[in-house]
PDB file of N, CA and C in Angstrom:
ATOM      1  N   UNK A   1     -17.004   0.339  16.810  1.00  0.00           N
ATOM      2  CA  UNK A   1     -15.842  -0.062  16.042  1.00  0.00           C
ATOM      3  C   UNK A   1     -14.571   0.235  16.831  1.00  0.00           C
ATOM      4  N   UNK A   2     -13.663  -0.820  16.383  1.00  0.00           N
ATOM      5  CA  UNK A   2     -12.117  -0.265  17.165  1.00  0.00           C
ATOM      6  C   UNK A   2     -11.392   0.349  16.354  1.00  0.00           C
ATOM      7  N   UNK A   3     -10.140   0.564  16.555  1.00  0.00           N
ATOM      8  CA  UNK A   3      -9.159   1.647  16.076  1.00  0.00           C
ATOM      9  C   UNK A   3      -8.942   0.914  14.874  1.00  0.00           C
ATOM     10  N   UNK A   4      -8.483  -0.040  14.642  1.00  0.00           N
ATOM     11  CA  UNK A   4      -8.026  -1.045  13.506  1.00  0.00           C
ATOM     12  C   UNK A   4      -9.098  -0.586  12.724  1.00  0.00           C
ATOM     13  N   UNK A   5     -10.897  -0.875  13.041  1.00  0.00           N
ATOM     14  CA  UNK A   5     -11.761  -0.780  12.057  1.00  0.00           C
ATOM     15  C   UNK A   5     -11.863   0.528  11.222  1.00  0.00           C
ATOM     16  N   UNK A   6     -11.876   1.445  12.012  1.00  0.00           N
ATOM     17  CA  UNK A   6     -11.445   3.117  11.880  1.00  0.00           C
ATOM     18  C   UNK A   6     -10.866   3.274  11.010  1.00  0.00           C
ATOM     19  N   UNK A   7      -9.362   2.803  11.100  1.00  0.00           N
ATOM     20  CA  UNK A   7      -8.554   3.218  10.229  1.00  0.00           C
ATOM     21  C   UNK A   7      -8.348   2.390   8.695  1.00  0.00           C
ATOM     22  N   UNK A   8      -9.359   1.395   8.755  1.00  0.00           N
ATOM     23  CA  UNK A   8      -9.680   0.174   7.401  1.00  0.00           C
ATOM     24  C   UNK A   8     -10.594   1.560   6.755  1.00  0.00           C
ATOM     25  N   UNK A   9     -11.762   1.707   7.578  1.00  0.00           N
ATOM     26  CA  UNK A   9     -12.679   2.685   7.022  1.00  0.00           C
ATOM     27  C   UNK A   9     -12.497   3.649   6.149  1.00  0.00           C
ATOM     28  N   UNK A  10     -11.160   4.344   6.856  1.00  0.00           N
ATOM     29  CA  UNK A  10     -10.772   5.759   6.419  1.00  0.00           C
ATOM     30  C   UNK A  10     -10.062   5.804   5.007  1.00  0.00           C
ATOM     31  N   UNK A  11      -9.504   4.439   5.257  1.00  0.00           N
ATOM     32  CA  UNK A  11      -8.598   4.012   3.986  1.00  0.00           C
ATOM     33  C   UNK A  11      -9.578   4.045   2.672  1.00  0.00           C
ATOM     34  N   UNK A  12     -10.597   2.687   3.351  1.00  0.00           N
ATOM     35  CA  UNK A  12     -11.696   2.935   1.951  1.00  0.00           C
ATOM     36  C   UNK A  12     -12.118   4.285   1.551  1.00  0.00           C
ATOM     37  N   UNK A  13     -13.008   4.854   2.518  1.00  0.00           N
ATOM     38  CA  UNK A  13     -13.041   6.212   1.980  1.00  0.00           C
ATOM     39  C   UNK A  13     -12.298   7.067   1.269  1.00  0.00           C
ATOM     40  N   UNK A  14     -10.994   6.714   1.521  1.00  0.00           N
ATOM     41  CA  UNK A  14     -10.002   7.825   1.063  1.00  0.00           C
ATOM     42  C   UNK A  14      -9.932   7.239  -0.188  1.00  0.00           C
ATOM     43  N   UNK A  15      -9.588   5.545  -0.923  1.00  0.00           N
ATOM     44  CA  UNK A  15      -9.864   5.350  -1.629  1.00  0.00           C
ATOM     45  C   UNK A  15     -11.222   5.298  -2.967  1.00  0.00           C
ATOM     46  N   UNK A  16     -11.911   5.584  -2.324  1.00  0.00           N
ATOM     47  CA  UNK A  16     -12.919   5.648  -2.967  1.00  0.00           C
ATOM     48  C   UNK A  16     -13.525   7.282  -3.398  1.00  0.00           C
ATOM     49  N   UNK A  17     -13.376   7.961  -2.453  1.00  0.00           N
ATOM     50  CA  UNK A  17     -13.727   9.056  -2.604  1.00  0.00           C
ATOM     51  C   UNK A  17     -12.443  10.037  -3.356  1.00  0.00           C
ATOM     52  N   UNK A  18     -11.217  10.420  -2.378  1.00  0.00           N
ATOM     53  CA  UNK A  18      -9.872  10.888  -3.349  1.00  0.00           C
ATOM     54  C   UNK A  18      -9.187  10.151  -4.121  1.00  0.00           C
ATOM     55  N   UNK A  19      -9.238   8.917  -4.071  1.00  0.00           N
ATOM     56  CA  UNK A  19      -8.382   8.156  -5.143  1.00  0.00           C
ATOM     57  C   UNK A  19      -9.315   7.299  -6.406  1.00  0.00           C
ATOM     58  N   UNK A  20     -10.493   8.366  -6.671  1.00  0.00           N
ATOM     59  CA  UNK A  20     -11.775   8.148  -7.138  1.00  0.00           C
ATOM     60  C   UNK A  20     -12.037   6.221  -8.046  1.00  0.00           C
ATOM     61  N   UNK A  21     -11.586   5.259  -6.920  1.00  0.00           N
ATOM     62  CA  UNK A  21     -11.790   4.111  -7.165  1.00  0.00           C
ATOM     63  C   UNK A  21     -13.324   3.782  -7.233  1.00  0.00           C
ATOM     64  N   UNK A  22     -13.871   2.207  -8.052  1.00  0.00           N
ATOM     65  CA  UNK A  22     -15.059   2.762  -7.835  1.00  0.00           C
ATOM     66  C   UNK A  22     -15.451   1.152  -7.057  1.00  0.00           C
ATOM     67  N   UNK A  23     -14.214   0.500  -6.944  1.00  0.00           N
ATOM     68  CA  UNK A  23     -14.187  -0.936  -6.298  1.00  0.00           C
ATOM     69  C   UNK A  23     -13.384  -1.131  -4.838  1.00  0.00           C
ATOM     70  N   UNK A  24     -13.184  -1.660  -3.767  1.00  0.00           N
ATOM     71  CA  UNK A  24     -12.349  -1.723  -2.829  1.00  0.00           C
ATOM     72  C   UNK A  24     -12.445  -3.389  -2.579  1.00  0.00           C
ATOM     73  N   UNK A  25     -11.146  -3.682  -2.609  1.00  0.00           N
ATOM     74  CA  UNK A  25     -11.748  -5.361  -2.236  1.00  0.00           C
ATOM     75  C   UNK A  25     -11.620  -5.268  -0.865  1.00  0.00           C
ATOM     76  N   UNK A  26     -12.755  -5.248  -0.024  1.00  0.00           N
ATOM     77  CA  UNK A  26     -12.602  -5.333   1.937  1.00  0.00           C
ATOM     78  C   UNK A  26     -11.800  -5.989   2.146  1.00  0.00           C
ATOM     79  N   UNK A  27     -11.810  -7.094   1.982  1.00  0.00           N
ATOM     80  CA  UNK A  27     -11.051  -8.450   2.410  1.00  0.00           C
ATOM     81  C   UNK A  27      -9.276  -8.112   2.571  1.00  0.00           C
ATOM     82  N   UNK A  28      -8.915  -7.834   1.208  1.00  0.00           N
ATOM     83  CA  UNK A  28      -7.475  -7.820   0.890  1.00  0.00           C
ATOM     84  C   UNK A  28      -7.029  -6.280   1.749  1.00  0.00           C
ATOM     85  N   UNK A  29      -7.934  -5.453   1.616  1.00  0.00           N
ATOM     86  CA  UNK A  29      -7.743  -4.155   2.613  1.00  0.00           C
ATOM     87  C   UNK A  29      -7.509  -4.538   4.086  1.00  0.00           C
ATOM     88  N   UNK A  30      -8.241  -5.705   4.138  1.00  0.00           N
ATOM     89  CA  UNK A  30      -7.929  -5.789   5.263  1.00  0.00           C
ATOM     90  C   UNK A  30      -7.054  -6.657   5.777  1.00  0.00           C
ATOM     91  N   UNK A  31      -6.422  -7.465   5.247  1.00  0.00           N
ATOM     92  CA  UNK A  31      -5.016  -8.460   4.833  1.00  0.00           C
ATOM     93  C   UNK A  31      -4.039  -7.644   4.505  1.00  0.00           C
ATOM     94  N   UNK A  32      -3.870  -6.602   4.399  1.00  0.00           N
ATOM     95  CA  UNK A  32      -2.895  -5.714   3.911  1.00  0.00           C
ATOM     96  C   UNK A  32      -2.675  -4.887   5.510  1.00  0.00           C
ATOM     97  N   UNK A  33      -3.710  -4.042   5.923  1.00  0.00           N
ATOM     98  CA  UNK A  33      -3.591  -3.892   7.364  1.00  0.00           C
ATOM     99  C   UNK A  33      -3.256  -4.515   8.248  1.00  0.00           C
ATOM    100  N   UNK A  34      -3.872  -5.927   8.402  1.00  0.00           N
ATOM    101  CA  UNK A  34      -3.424  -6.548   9.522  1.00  0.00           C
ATOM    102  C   UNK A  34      -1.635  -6.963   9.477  1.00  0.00           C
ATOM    103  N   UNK A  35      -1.301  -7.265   8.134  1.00  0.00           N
ATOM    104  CA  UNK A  35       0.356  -7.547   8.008  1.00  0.00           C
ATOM    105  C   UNK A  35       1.066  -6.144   8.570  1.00  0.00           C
ATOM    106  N   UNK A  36       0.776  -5.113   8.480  1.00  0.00           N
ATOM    107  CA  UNK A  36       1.530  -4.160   8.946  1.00  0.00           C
ATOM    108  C   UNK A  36       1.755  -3.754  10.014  1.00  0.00           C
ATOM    109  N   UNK A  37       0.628  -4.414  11.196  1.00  0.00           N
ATOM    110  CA  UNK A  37       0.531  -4.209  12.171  1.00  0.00           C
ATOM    111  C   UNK A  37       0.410  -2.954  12.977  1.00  0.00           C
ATOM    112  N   UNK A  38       0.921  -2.412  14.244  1.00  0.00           N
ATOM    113  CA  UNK A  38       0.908  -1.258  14.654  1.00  0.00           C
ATOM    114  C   UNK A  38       1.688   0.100  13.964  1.00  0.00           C
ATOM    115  N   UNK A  39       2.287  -0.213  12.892  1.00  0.00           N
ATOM    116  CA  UNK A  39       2.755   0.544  11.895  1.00  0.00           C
ATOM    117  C   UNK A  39       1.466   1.647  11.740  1.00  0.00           C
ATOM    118  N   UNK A  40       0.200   1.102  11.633  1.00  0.00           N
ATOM    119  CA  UNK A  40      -0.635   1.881  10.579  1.00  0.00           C
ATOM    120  C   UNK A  40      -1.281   3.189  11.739  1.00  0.00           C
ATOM    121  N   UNK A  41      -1.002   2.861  13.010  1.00  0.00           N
ATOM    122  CA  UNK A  41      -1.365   3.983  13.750  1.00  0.00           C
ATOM    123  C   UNK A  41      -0.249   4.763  13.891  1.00  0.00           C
ATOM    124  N   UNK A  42       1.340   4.794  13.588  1.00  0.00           N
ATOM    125  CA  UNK A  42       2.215   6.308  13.376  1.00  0.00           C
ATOM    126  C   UNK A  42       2.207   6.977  12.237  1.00  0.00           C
ATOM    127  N   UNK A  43       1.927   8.125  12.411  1.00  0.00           N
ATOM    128  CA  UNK A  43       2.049   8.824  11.546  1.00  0.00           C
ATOM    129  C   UNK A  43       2.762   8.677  10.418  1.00  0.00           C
ATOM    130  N   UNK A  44       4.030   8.678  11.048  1.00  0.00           N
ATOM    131  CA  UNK A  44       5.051   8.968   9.578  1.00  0.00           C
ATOM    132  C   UNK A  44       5.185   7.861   9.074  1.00  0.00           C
ATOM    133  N   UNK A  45       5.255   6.243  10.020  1.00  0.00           N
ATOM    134  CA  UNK A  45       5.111   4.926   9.758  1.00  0.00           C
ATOM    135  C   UNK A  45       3.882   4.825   8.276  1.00  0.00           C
ATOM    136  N   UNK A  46       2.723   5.365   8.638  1.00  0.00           N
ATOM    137  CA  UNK A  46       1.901   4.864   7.726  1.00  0.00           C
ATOM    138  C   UNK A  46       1.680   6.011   6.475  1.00  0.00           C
ATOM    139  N   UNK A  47       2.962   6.522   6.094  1.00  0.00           N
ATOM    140  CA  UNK A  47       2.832   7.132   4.922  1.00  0.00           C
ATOM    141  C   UNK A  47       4.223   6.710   4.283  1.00  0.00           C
ATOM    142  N   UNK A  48       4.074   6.785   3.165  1.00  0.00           N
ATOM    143  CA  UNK A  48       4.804   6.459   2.042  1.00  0.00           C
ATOM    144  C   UNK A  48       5.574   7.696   1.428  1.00  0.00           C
ATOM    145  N   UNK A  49       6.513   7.319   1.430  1.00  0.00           N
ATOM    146  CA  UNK A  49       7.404   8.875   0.718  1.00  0.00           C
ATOM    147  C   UNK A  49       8.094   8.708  -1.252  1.00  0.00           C
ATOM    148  N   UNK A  50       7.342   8.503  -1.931  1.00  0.00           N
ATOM    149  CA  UNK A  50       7.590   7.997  -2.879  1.00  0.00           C
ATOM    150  C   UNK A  50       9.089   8.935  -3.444  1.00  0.00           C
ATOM    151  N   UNK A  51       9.387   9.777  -3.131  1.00  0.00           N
ATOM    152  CA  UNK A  51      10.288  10.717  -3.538  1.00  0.00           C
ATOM    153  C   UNK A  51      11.983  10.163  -2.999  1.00  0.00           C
ATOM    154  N   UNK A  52      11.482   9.712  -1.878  1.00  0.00           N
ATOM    155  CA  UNK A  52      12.894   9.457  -1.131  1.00  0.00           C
ATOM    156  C   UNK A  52      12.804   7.954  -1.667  1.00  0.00           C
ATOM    157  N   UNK A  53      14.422   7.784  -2.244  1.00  0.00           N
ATOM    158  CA  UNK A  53      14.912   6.443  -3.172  1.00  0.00           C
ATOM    159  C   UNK A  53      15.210   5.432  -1.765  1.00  0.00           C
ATOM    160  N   UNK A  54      15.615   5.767  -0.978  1.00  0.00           N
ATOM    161  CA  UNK A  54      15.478   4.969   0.586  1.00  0.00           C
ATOM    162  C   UNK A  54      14.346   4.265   1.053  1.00  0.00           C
ATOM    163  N   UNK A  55      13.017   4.627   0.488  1.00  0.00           N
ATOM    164  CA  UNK A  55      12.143   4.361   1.143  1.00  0.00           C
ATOM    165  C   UNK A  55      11.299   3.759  -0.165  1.00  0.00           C
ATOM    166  N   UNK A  56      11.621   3.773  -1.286  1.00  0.00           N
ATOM    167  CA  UNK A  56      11.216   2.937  -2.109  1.00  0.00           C
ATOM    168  C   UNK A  56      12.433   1.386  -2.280  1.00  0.00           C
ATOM    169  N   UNK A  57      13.291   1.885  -1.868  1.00  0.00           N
ATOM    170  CA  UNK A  57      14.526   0.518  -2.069  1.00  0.00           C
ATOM    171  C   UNK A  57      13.909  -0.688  -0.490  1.00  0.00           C
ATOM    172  N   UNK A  58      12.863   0.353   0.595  1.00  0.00           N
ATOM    173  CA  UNK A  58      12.681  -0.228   1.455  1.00  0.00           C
ATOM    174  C   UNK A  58      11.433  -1.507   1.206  1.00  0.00           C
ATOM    175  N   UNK A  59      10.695  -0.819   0.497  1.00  0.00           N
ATOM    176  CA  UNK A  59       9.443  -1.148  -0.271  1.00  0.00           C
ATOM    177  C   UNK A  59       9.724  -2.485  -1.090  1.00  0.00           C
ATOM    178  N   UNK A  60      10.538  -2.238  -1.650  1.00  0.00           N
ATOM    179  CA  UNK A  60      10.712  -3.296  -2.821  1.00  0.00           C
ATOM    180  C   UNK A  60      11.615  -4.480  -1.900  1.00  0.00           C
ATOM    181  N   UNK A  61      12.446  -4.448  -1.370  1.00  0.00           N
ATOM    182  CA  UNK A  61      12.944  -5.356  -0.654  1.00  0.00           C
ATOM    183  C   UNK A  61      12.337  -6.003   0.434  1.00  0.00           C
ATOM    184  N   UNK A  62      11.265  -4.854   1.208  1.00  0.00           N
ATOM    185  CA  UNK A  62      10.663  -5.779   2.872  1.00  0.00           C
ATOM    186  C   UNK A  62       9.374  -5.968   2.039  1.00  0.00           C
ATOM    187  N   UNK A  63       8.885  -5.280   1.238  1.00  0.00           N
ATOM    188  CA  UNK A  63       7.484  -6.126   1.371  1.00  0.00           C
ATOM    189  C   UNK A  63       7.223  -6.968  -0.629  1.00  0.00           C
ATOM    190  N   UNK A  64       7.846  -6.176  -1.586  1.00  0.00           N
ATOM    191  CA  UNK A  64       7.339  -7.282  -3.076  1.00  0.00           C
ATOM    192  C   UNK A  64       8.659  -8.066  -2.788  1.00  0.00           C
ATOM    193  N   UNK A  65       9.844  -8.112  -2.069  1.00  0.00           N
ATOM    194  CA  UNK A  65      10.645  -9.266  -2.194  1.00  0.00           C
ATOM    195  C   UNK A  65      10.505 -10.291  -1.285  1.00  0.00           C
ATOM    196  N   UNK A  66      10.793  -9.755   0.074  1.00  0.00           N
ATOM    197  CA  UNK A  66      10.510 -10.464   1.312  1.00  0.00           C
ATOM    198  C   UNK A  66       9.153 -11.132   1.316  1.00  0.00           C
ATOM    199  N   UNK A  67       7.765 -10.363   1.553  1.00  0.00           N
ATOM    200  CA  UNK A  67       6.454 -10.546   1.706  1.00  0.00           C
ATOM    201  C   UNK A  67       6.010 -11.501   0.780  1.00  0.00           C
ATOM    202  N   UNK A  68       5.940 -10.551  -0.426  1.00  0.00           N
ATOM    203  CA  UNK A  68       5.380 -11.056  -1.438  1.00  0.00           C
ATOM    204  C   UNK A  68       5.869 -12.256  -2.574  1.00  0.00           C
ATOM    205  N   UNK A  69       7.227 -12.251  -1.909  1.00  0.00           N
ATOM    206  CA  UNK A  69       8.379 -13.221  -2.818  1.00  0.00           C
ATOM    207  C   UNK A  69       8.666 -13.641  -4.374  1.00  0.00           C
ATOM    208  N   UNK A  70       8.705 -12.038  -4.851  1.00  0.00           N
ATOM    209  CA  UNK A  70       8.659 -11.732  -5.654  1.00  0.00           C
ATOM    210  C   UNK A  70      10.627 -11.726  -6.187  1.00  0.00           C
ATOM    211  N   UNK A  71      10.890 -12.387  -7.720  1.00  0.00           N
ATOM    212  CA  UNK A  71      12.325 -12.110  -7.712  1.00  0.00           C
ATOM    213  C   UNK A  71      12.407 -10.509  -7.861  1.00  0.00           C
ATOM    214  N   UNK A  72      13.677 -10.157  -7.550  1.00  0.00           N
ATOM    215  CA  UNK A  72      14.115  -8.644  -7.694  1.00  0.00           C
ATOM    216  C   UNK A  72      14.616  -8.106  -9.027  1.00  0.00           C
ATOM    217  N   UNK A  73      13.966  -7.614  -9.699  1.00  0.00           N
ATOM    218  CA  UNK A  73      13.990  -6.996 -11.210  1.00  0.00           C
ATOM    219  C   UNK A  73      13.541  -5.359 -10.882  1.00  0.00           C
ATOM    220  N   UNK A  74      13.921  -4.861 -12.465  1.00  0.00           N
ATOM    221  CA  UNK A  74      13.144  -3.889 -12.586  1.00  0.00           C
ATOM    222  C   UNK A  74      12.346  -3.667 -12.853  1.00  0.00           C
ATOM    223  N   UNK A  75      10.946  -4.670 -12.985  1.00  0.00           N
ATOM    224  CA  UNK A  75       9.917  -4.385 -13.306  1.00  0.00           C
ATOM    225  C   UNK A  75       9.627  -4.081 -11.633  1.00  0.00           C
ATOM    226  N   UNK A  76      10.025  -4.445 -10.666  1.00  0.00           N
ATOM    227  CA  UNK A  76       9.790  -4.141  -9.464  1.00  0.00           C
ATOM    228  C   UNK A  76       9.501  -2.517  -8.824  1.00  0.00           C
ATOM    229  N   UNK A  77      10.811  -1.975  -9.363  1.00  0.00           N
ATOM    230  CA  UNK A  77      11.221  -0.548  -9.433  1.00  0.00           C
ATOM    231  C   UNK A  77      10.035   0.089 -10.327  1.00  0.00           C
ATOM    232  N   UNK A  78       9.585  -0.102 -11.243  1.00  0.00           N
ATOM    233  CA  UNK A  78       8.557   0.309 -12.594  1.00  0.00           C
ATOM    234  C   UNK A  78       6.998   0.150 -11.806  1.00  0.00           C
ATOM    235  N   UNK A  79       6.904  -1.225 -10.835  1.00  0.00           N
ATOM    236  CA  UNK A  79       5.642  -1.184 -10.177  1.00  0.00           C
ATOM    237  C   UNK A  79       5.589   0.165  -9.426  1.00  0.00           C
ATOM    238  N   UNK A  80       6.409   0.128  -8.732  1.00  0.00           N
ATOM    239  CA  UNK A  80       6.242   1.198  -7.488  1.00  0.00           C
ATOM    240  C   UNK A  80       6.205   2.402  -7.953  1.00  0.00           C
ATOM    241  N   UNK A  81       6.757   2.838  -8.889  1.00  0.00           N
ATOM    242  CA  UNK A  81       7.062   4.183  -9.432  1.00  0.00           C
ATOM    243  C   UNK A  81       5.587   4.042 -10.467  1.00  0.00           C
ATOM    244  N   UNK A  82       4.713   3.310 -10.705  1.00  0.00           N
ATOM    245  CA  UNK A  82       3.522   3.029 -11.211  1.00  0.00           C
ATOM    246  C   UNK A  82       2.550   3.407 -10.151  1.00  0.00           C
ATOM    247  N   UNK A  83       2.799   2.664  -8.851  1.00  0.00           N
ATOM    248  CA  UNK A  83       1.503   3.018  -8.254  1.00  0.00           C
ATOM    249  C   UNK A  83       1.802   4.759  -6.932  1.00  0.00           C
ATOM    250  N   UNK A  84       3.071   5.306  -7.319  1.00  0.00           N
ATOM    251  CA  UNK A  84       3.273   6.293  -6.467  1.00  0.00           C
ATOM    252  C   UNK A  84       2.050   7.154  -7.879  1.00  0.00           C
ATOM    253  N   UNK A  85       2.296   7.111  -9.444  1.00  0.00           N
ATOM    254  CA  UNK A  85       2.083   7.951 -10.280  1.00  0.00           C
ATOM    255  C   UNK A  85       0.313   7.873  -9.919  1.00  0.00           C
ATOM    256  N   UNK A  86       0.016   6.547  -9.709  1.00  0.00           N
ATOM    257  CA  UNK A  86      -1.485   6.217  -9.412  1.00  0.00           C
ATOM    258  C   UNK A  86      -2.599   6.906  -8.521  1.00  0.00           C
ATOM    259  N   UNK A  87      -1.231   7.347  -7.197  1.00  0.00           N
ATOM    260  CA  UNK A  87      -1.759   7.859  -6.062  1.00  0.00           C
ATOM    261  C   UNK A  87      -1.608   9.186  -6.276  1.00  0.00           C
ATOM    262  N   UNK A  88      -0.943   9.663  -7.274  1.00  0.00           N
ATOM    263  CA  UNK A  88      -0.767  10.765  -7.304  1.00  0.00           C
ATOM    264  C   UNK A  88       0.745  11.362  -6.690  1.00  0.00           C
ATOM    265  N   UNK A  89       0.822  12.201  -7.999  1.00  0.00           N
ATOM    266  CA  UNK A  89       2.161  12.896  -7.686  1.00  0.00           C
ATOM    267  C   UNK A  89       2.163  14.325  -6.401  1.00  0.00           C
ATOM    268  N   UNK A  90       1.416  14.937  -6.710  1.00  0.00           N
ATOM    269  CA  UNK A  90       1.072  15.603  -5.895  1.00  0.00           C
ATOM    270  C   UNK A  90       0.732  15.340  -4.169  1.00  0.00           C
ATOM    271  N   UNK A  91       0.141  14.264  -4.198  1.00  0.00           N
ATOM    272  CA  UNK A  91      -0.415  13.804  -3.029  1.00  0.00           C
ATOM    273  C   UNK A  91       0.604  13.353  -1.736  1.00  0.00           C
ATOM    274  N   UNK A  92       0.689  14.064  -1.219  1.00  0.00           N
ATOM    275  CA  UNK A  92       1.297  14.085  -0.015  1.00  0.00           C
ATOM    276  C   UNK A  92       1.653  12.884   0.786  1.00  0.00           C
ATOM    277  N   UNK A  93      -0.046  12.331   1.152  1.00  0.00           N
ATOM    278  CA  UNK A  93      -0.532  11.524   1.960  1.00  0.00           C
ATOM    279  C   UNK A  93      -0.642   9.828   1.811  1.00  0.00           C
ATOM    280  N   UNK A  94       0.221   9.843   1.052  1.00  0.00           N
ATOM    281  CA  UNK A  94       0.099   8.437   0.087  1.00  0.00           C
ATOM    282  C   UNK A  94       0.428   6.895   1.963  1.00  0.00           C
ATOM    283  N   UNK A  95      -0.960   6.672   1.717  1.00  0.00           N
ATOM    284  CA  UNK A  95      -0.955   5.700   2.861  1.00  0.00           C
ATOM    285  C   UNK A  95      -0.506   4.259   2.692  1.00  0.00           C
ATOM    286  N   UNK A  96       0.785   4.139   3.330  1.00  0.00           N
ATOM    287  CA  UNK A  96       1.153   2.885   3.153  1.00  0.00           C
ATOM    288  C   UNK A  96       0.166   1.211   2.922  1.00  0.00           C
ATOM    289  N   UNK A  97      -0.835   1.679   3.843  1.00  0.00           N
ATOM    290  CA  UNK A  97      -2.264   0.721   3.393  1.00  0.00           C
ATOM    291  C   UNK A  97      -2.403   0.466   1.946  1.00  0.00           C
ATOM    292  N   UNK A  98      -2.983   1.455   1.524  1.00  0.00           N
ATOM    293  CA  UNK A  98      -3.076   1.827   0.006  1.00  0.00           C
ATOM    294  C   UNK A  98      -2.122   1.751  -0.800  1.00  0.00           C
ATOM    295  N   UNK A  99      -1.459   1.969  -0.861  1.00  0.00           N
ATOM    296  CA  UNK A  99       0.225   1.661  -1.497  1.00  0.00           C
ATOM    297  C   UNK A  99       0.637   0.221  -1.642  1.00  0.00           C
ATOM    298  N   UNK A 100       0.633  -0.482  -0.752  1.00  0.00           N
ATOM    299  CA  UNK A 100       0.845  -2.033  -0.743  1.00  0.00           C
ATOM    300  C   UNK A 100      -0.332  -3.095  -1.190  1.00  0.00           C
ATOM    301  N   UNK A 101      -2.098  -2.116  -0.676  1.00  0.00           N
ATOM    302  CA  UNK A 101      -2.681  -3.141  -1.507  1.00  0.00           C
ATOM    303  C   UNK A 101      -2.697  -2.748  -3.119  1.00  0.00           C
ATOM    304  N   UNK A 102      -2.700  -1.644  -3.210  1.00  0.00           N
ATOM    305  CA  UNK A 102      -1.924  -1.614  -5.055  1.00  0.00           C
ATOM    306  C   UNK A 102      -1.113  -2.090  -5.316  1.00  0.00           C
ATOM    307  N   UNK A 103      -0.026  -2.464  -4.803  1.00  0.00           N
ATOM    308  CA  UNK A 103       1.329  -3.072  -5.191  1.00  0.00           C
ATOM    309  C   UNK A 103       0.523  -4.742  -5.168  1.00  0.00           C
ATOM    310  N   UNK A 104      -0.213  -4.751  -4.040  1.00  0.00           N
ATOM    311  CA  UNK A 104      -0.041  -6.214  -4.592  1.00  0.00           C
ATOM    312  C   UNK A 104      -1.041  -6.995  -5.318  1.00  0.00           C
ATOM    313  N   UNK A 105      -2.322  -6.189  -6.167  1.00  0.00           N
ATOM    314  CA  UNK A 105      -2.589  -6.147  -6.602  1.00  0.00           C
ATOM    315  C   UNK A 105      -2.013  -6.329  -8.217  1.00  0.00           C
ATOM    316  N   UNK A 106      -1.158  -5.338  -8.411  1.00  0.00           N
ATOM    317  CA  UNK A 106      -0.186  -4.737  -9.346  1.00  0.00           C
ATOM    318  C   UNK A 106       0.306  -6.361  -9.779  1.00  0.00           C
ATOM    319  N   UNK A 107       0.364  -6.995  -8.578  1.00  0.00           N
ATOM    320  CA  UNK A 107       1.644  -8.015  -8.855  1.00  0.00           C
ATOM    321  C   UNK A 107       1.387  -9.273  -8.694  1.00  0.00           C
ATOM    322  N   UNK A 108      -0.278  -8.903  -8.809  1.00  0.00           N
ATOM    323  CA  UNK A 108      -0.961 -10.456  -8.374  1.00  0.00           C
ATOM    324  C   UNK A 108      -0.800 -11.135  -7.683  1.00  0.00           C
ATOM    325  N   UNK A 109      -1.061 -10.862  -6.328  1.00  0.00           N
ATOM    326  CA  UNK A 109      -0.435 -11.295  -5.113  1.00  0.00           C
ATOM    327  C   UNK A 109      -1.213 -11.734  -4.295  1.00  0.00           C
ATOM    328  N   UNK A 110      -2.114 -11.224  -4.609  1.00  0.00           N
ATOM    329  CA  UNK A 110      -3.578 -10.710  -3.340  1.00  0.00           C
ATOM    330  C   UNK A 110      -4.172 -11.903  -2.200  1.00  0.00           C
ATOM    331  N   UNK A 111      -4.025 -13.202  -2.836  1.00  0.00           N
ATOM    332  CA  UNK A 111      -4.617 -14.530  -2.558  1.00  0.00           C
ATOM    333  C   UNK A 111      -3.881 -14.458  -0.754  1.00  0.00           C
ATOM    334  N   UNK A 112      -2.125 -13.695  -0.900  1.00  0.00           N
ATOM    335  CA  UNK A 112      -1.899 -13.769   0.476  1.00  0.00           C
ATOM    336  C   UNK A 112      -1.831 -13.334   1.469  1.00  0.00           C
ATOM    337  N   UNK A 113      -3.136 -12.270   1.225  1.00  0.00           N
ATOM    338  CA  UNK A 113      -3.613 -11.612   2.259  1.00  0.00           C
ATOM    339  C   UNK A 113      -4.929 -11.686   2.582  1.00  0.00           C
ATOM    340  N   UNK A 114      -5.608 -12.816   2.169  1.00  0.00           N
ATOM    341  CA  UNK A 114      -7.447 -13.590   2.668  1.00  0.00           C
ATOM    342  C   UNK A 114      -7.241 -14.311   2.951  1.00  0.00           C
TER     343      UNK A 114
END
């Protein structure tokens, strides 16, 4: 396996095992990775800071407005602050992978990433 596959892997696992899911759709996991590109191998790149309002205003504008072309409401703001509560408040490690295929899930989106 290559690095890309690795880090699809780890995601599922992490989903499945700590984010005790009991489904992963491969496909869209992996449509969600490939859009992010070399993002998902930096560190700080591929985590999500749900706390900092900077980095959720980043969220909602580059990827459910831009990406996903979604209009800009507050149900937008209500998704994200939905799937940070999903991943857990506590959780540190919240992987931008995971984060966006919930979001776009969340937002019925999914078709544009297979």
């Amino acid at each position: 396996m290559g690095k890309f596959d690795d880090v699809v892997e780890k995601m599922k696992s992490e989903m499945t095992g700590k984010l005790g899911m009991s489904r992963v759709d491969a496909a869209l996991l992996t449509g969600v990775a490939k859009s992010l590109g070399p993002s998902i191998y930096r560190k700080d790149a591929s985590l999500v800071a749900c706390s900092d309002k900077k980095e959720r205003e980043n969220i909602k504008k580059k990827f459910l407005i831009k990406k996903l072309g979604l209009a800009d409401s507050e149900k937008l703001d209500a998704g994200i602050q939905a799937v940070c509560e999903e991943m857990g408040t506590k959780n540190r490690n919240k992987h931008r992978i995971i984060f966006y295929y919930l979001l776009a899930k969340k937002f019925k989106k999914t078709a544009l990433f297979k």
